[in-house]
C-alpha atoms as a PDB file:
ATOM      1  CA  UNK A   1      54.765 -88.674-188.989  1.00  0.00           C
ATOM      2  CA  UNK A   2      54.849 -92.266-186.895  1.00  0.00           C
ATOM      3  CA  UNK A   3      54.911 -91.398-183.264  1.00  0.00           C
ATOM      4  CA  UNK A   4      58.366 -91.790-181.582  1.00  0.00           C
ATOM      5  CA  UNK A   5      59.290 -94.881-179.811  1.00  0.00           C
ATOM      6  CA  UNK A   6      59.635 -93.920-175.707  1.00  0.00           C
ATOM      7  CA  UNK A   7      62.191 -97.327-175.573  1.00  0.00           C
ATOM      8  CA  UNK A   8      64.248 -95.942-178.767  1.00  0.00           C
ATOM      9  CA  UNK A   9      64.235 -92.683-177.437  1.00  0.00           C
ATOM     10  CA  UNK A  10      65.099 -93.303-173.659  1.00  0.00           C
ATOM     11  CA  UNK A  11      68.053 -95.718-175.039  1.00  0.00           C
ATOM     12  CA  UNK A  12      69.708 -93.018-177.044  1.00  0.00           C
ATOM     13  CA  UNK A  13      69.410 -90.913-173.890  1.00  0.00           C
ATOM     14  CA  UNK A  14      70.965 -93.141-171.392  1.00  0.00           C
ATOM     15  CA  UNK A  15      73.844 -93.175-174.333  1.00  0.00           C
ATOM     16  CA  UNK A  16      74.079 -89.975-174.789  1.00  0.00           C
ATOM     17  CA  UNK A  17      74.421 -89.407-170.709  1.00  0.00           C
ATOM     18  CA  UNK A  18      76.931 -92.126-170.337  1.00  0.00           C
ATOM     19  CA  UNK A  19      78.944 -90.660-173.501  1.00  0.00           C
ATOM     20  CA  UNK A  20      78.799 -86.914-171.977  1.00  0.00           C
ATOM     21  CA  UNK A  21      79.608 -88.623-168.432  1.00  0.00           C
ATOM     22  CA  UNK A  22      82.459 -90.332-169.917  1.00  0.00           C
ATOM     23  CA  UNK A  23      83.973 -87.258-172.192  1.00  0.00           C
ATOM     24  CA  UNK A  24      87.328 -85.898-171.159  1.00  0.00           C
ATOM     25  CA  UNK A  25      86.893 -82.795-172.067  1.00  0.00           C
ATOM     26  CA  UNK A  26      83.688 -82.698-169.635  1.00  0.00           C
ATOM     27  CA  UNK A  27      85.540 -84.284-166.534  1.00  0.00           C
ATOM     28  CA  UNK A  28      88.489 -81.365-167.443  1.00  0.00           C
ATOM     29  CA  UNK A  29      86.146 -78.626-167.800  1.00  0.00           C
ATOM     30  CA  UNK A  30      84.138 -79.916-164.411  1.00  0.00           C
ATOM     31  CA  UNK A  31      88.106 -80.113-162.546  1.00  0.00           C
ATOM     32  CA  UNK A  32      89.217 -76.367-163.904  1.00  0.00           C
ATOM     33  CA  UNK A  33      85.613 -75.023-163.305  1.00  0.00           C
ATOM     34  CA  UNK A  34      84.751 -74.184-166.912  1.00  0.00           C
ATOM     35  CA  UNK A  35      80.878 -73.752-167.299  1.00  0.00           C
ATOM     36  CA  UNK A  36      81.250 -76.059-170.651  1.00  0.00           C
ATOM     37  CA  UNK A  37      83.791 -78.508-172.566  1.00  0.00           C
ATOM     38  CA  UNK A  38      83.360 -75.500-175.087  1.00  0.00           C
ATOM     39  CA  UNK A  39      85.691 -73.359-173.140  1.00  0.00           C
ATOM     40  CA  UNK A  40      88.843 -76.520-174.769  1.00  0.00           C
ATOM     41  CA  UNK A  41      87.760 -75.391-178.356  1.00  0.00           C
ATOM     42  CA  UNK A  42      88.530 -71.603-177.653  1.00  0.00           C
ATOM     43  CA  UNK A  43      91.750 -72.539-176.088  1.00  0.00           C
ATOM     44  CA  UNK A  44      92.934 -74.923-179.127  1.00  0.00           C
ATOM     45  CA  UNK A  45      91.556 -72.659-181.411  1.00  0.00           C
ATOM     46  CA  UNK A  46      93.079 -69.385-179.881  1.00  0.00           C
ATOM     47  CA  UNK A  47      96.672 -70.905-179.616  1.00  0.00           C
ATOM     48  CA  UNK A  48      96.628 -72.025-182.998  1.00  0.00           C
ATOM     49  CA  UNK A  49      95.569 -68.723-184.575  1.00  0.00           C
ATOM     50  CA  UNK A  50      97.342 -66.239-181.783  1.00  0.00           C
ATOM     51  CA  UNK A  51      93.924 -64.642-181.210  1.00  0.00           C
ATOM     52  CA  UNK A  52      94.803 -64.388-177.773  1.00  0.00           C
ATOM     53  CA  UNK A  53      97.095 -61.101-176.347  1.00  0.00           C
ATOM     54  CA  UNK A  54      97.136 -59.213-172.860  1.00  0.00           C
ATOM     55  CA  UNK A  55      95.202 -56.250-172.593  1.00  0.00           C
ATOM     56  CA  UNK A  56      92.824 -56.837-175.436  1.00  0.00           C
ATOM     57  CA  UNK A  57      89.345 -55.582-175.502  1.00  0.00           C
ATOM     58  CA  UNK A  58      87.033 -58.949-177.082  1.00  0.00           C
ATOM     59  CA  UNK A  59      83.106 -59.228-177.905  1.00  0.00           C
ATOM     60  CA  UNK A  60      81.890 -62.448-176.792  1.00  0.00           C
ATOM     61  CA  UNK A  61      78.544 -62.524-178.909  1.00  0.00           C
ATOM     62  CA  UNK A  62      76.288 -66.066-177.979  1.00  0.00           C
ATOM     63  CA  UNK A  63      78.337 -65.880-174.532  1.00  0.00           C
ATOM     64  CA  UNK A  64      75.881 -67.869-172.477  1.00  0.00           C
ATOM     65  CA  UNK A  65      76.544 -70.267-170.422  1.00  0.00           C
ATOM     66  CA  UNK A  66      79.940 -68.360-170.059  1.00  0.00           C
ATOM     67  CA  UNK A  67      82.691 -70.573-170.577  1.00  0.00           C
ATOM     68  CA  UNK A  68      84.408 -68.723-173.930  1.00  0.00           C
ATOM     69  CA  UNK A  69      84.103 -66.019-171.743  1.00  0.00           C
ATOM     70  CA  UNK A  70      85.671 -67.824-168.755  1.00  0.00           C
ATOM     71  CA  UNK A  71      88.747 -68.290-171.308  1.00  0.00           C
ATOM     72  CA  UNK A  72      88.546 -64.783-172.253  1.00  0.00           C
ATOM     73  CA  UNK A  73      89.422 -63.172-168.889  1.00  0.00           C
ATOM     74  CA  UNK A  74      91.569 -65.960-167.811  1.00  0.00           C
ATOM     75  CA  UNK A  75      93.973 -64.795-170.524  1.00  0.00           C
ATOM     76  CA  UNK A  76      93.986 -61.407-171.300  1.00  0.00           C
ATOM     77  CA  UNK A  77      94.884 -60.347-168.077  1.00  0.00           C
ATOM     78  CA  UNK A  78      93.778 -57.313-165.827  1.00  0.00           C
ATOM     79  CA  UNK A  79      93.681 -54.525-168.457  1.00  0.00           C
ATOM     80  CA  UNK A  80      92.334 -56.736-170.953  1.00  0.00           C
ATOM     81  CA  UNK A  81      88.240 -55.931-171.412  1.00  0.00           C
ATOM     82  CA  UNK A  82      85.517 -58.766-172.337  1.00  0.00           C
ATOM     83  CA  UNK A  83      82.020 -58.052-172.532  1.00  0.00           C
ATOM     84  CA  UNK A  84      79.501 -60.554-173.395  1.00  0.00           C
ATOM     85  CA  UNK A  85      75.758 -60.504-174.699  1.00  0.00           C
ATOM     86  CA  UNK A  86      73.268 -63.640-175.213  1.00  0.00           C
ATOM     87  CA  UNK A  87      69.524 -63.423-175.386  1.00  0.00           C
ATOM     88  CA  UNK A  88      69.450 -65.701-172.415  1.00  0.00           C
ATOM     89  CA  UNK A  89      70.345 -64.619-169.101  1.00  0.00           C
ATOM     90  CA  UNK A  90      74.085 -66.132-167.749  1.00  0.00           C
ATOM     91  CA  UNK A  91      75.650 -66.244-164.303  1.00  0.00           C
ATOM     92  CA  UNK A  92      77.842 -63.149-163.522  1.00  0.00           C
ATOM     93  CA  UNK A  93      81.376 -63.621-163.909  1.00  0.00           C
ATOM     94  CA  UNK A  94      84.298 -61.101-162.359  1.00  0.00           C
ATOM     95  CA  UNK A  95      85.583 -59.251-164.596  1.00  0.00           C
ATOM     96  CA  UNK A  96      83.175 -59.473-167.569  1.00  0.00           C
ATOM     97  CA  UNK A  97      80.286 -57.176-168.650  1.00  0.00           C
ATOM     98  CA  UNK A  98      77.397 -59.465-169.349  1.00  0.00           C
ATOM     99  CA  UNK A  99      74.230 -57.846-171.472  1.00  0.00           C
ATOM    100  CA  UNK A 100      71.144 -60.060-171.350  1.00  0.00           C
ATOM    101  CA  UNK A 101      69.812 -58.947-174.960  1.00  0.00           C
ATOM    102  CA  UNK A 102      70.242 -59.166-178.711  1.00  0.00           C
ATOM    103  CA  UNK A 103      72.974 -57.363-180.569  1.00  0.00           C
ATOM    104  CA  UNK A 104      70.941 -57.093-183.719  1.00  0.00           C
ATOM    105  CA  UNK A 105      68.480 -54.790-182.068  1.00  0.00           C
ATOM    106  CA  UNK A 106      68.898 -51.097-181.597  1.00  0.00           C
ATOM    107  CA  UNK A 107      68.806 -50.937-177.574  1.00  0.00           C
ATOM    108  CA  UNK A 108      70.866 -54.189-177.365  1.00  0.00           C
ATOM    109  CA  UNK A 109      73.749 -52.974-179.951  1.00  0.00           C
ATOM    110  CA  UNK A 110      73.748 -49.531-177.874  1.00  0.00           C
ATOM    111  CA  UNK A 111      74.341 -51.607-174.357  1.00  0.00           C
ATOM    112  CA  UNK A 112      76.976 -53.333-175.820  1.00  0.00           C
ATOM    113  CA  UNK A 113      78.520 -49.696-177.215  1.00  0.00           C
ATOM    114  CA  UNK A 114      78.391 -48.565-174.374  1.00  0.00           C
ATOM    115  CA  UNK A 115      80.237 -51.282-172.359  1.00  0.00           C
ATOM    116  CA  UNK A 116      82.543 -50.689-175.264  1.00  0.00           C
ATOM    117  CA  UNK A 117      83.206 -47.339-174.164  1.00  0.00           C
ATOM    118  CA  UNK A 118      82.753 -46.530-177.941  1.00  0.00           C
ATOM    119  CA  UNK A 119      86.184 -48.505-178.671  1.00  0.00           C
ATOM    120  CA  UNK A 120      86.693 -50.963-181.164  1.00  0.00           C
ATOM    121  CA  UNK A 121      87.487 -54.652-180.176  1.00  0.00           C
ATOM    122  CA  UNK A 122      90.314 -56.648-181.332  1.00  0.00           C
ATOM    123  CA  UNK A 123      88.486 -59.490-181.075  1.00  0.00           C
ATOM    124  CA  UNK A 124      85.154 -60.855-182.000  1.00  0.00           C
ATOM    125  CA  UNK A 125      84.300 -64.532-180.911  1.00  0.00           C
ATOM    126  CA  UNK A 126      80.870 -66.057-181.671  1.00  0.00           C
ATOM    127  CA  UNK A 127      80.193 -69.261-180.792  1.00  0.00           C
ATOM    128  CA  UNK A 128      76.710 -68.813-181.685  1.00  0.00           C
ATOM    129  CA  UNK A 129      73.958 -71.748-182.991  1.00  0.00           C
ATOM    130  CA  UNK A 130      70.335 -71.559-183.800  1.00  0.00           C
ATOM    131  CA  UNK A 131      67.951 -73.796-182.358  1.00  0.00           C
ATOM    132  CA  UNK A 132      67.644 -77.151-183.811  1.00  0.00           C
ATOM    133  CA  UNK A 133      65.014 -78.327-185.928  1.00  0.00           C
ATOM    134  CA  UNK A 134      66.240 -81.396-187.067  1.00  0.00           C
ATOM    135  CA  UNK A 135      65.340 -80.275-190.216  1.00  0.00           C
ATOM    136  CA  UNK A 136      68.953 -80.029-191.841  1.00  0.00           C
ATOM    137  CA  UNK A 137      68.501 -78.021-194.564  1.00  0.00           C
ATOM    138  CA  UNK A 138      66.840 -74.968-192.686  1.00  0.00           C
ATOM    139  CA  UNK A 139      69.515 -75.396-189.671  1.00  0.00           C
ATOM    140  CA  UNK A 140      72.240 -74.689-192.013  1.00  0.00           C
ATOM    141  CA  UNK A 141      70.741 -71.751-193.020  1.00  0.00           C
ATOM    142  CA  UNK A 142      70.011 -70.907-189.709  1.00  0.00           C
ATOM    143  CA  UNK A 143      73.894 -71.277-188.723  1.00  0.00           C
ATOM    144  CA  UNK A 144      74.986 -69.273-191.838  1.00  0.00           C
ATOM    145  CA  UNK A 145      72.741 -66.481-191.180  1.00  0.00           C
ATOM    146  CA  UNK A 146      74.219 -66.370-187.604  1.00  0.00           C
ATOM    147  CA  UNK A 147      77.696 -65.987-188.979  1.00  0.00           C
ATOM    148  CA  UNK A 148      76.920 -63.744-191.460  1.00  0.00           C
ATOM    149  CA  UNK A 149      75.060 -61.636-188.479  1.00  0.00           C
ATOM    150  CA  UNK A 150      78.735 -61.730-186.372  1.00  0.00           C
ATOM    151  CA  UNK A 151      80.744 -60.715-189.131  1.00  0.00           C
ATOM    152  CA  UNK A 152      78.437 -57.909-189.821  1.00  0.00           C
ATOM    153  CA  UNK A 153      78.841 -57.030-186.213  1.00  0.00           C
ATOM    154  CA  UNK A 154      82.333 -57.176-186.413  1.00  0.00           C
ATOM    155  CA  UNK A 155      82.980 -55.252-189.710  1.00  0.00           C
ATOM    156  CA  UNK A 156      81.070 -52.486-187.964  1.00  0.00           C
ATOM    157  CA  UNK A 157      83.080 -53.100-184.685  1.00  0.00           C
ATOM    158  CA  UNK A 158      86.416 -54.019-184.996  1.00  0.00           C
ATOM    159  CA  UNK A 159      89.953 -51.896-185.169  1.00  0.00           C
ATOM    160  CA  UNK A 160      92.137 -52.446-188.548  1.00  0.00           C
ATOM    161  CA  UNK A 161      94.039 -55.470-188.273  1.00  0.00           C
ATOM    162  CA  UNK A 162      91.549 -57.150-185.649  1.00  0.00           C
ATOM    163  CA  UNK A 163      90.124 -60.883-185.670  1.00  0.00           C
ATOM    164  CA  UNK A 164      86.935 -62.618-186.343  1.00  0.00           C
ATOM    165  CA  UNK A 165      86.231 -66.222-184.602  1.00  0.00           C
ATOM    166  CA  UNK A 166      83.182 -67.589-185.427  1.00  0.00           C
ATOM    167  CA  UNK A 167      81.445 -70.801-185.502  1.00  0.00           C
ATOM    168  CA  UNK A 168      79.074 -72.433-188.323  1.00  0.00           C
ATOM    169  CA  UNK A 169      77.598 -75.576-189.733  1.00  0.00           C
ATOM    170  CA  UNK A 170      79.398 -77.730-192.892  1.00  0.00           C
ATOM    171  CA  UNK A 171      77.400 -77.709-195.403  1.00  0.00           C
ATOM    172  CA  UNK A 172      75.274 -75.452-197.891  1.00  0.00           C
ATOM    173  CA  UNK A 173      75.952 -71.666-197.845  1.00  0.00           C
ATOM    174  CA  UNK A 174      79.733 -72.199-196.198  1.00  0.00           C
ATOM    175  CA  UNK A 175      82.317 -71.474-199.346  1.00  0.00           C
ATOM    176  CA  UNK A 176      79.525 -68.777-200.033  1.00  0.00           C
ATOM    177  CA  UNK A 177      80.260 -67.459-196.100  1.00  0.00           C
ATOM    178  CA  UNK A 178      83.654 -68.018-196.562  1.00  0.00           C
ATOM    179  CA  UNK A 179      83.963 -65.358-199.584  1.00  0.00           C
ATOM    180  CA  UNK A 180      82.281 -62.901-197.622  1.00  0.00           C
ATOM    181  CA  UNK A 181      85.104 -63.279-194.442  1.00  0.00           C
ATOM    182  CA  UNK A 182      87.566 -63.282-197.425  1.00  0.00           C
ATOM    183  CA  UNK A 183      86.126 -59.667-198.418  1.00  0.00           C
ATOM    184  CA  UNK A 184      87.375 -58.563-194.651  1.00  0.00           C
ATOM    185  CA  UNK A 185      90.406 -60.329-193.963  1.00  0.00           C
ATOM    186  CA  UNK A 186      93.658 -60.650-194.832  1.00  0.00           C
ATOM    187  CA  UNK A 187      93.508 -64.659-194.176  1.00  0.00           C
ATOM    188  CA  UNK A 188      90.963 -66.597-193.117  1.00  0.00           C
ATOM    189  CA  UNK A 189      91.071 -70.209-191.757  1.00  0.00           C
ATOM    190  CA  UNK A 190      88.373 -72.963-191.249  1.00  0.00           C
ATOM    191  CA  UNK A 191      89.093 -74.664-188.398  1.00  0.00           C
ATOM    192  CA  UNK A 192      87.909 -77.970-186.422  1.00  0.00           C
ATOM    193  CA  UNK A 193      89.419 -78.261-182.783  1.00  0.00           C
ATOM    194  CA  UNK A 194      89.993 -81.560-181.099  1.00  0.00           C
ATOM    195  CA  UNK A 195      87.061 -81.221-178.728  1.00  0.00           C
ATOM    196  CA  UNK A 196      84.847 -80.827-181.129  1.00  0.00           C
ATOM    197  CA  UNK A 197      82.882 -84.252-181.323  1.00  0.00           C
ATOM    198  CA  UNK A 198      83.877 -85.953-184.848  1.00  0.00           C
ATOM    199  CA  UNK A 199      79.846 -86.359-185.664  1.00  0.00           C
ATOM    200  CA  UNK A 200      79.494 -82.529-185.000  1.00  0.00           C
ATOM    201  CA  UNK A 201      78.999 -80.701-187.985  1.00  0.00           C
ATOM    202  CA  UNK A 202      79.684 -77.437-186.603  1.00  0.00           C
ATOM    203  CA  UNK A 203      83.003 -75.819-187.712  1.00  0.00           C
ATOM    204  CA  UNK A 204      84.840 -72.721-187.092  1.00  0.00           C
ATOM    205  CA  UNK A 205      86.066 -69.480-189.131  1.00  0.00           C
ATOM    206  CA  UNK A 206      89.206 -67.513-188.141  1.00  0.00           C
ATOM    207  CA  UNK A 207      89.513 -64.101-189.853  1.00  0.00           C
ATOM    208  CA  UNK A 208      93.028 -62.846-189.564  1.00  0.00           C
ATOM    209  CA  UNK A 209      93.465 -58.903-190.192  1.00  0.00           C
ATOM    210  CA  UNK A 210      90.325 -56.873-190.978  1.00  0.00           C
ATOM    211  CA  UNK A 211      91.205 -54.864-193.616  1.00  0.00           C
ATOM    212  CA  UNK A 212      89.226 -51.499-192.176  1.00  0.00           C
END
């Protein structure tokens, strides 16, 4: 592999700085105190699909840094529940029970029970992504095997007629992903929000009405 040009390298920085300096959704999140422009696609995404309702109880799986789960407490109101889990650690916020672990292991999936009070959830949001490689082939996979991970997590955790939101790469393994959501939903809707940047290829499945 040729070594990496330092001047190519620190020019797509400085762009990429001056881009993320320059974004709307960035200078909005910054004013409203959002952690991340993220928190715009949950809110476009939520009002399309009604995912959204007082008083619901919603997983926030991949919550750090926080802001989907800034969203969540913002709008379901003071008997609504969110609790949030993310292998890395994130910054409390009031209101939401934060678990520093990983839902596919046993004493991680047991925290998040418990914070459950052994309820179901309404809603599950994932907004989940593996670390890049730059290697696309073995990202996508990556991405699809983290979806696939969150619906399995919400087929064993939601109530009849709750929602899956949960984001994934375009490409190889999606209609295949797709099927599977189909298996455990009524509808189910592929979605790209506004403030997600056009050369992202990340996208986003809605699934409307587990059938439980």
């Amino acid at each position: 592999m040729a070594p990496q040009n330092p001047a190519k390298k620190h020019k797509f920085v400085k762009a990429w700085m001056q881009e993320h300096l320059n974004d709307p959704y960035v200078q909005e999140a910054k004013r409203r105190g959002y952690r991340s422009r993220a928190a715009f696609k949950l809110i476009e995404l939520a009002e399309r699909d009604k995912l959204l309702k007082s008083g619901m109880t919603v997983v926030d799986l991949g919550a750090a840094p926080g802001s989907w789960s800034q969203v969540l407490r913002e709008r379901l109101g003071p008997a609504g529940k969110v609790v949030a889990i993310d292998l890395l650690p994130m910054d409390g916020i009031a209101g939401v029970a934060f678990i520093q672990g990983d839902f596919r292991e046993e004493e991680g999936l047991a925290a998040l029970t418990a914070a459950l009070g052994n309820a179901r959830a309404h809603l599950v949001v994932s907004d989940m992504a593996p670390n890049l490689s730059g290697i696309d082939a073995a990202d996508q996979a990556r991405s699809v095997h983290l979806g696939e991970l969150a619906l399995e997590f919400a087929v064993g955790h939601l109530a009849p007629g709750g929602d899956l939101l949960v984001k994934v790469f375009q490409g190889a393994g999606l209609p295949e992903f797709q099927r599977q959501m189909a298996d455990h939903f009524a509808k189910v809707y592929v979605r790209k929000p506004k403030a997600s940047r056009d050369r992202s290829r990340e996208t986003f499945l809605v699934g409307k009405g587990f059938l439980k």
